[in-house]
Every structure is written in structure tokens, then in C-alpha cells.
N, C-alpha and C. Protein backbone atom coordinates (compact mmCIF):
# COMPACT_ATOMS: atom_id res chain seq x y z
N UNK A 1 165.08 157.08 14.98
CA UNK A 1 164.21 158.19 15.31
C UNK A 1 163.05 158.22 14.32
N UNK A 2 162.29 158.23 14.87
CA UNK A 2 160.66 158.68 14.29
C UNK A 2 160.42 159.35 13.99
N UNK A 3 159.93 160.24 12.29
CA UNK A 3 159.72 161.54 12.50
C UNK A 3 158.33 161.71 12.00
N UNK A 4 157.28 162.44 12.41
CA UNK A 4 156.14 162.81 12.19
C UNK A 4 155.63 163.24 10.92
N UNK A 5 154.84 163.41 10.35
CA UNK A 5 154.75 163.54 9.28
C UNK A 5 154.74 165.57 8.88
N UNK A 6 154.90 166.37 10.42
CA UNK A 6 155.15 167.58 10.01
C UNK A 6 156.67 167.69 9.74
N UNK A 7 156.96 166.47 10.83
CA UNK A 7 158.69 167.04 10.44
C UNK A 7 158.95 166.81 9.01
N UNK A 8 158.79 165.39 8.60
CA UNK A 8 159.09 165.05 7.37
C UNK A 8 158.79 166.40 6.21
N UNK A 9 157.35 166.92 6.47
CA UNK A 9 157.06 168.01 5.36
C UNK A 9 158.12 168.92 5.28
N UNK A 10 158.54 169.42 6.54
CA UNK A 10 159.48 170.71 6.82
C UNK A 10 160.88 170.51 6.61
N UNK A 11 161.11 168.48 6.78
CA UNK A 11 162.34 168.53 5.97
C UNK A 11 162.42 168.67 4.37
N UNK A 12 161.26 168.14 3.84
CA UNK A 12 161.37 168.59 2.25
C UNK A 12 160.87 169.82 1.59
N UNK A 13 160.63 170.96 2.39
CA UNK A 13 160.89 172.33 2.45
C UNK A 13 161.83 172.79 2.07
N UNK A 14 162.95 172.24 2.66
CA UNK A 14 164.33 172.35 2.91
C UNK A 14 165.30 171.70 1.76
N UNK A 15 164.93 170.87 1.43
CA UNK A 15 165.60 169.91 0.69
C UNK A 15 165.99 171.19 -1.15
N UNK A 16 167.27 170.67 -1.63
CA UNK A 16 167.46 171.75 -2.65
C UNK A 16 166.85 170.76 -3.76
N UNK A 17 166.71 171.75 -5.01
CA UNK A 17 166.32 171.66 -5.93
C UNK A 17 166.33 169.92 -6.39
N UNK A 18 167.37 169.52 -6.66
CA UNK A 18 168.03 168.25 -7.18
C UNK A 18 167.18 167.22 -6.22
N UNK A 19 167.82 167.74 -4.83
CA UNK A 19 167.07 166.27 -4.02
C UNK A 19 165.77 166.18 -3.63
N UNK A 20 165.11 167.43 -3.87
CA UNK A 20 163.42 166.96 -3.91
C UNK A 20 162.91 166.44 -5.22
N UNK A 21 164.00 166.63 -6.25
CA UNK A 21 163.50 165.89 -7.97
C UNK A 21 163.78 164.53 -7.86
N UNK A 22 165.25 163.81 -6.96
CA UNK A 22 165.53 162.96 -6.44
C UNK A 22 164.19 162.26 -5.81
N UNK A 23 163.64 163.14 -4.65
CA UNK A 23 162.88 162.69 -3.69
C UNK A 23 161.40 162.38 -4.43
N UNK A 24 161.33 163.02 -5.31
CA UNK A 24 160.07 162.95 -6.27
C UNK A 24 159.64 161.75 -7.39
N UNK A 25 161.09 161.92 -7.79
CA UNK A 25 161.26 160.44 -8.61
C UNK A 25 160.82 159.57 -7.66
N UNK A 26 161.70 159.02 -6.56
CA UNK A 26 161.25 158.02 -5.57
C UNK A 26 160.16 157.77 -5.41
N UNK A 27 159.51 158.83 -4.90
CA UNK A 27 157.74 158.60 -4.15
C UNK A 27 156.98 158.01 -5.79
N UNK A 28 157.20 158.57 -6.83
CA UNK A 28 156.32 158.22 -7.79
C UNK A 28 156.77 156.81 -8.48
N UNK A 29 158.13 156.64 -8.18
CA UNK A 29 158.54 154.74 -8.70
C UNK A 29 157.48 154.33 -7.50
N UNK A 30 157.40 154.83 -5.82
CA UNK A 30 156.95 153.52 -5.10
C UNK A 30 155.45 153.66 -5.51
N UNK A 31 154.88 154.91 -5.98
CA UNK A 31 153.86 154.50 -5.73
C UNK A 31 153.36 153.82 -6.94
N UNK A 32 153.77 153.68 -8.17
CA UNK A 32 153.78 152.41 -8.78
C UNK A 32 153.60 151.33 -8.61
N UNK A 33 154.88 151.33 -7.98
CA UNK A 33 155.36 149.67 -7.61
C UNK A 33 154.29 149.37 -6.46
N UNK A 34 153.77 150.62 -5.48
CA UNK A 34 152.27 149.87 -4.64
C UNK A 34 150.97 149.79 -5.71
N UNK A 35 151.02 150.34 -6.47
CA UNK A 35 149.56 150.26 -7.16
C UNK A 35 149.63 148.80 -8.14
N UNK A 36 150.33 148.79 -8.88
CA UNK A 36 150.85 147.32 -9.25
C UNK A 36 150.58 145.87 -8.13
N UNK A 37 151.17 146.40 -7.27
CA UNK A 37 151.17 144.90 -6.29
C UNK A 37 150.01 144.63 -5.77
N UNK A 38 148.79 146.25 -5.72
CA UNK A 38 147.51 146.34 -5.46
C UNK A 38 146.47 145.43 -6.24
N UNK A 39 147.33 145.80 -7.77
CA UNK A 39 146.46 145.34 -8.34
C UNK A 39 146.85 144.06 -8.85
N UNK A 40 147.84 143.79 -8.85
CA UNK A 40 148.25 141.93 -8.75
C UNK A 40 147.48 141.50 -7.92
N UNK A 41 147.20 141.74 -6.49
CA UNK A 41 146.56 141.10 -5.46
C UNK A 41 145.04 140.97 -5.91
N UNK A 42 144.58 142.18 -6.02
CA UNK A 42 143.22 142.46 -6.62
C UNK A 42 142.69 141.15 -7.48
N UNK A 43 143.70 141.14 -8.63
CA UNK A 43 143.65 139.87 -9.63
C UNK A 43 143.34 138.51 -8.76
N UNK A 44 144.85 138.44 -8.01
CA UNK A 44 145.06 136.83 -7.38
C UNK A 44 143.28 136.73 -6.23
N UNK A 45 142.53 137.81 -5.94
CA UNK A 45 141.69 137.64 -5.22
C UNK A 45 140.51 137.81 -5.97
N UNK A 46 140.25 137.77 -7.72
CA UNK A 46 139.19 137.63 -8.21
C UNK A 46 138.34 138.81 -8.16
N UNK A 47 138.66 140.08 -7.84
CA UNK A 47 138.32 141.12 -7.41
C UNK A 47 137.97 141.77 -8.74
N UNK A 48 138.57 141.52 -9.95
CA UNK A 48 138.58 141.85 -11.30
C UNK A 48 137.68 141.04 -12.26
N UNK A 49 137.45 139.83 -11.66
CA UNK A 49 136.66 138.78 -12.49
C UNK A 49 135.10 139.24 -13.56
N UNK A 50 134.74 139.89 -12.17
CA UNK A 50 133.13 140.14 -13.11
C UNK A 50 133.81 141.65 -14.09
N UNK A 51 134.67 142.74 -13.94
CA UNK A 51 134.71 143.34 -14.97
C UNK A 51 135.29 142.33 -16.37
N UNK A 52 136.46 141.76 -15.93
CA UNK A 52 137.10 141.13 -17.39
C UNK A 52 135.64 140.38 -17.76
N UNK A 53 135.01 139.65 -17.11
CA UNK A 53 133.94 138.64 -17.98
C UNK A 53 133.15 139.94 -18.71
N UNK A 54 132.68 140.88 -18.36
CA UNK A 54 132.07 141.93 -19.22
C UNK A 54 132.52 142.62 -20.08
N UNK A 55 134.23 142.46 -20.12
CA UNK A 55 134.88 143.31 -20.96
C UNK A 55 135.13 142.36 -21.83
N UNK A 56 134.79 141.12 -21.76
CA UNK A 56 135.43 139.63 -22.83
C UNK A 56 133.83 139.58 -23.32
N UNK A 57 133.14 139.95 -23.20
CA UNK A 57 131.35 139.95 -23.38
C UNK A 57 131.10 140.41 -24.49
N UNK A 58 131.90 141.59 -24.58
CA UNK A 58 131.83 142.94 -25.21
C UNK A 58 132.11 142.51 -26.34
């Protein structure tokens, strides 16, 4: 089952104390672990190149 992103809100409305600290931890490890892999990619695609050459300039 699919749930929308109102349901999802209205289930963590609901959710007690513990498992939205639970649920909180989670969202903030993934969004780590996406900003990381963002910026690995970023790297592997040279996307960073002209700042590091200006920051190695410096």
C-alpha cells in the first residue's frame, strides 16, 4: 500500500514520543547518508574541481 504524503504526516502525528525520536533519528542518518553520496558523485563528476583549484590557490 501506498501512502500519500498526507497520510504519512497524520501517521507521525500519531506516533508516541519515543517513535517519532526513533523516526527522527532515521530521517536525519538518511539524510546524511544522501548528502554524502551527493557529494561523492558531485566529486566523481568534477563538479568540485574549479572550487578545490581556488581553494589550493589560496
Amino acid at each position: 500500500m501506498i501512502m500519500t504524503v498526507e497520510q504519512i504526516e497524520k501517521a507521525i502525528l500519531n506516533l508516541s514520543e519515543r517513535d517519532f525520536g526513533e523516526l527522527r533519528n532515521w530521517l536525519l542518518d538518511l539524510d546524511y547518508q544522501r548528502w554524502d553520496q551527493q557529494l561523492e558523485q558531485d566529486i566523481m563528476d568534477g563538479k568540485l574541481d574549479d572550487i578545490a583549484s581556488s581553494a589550493l590557490a589560496e
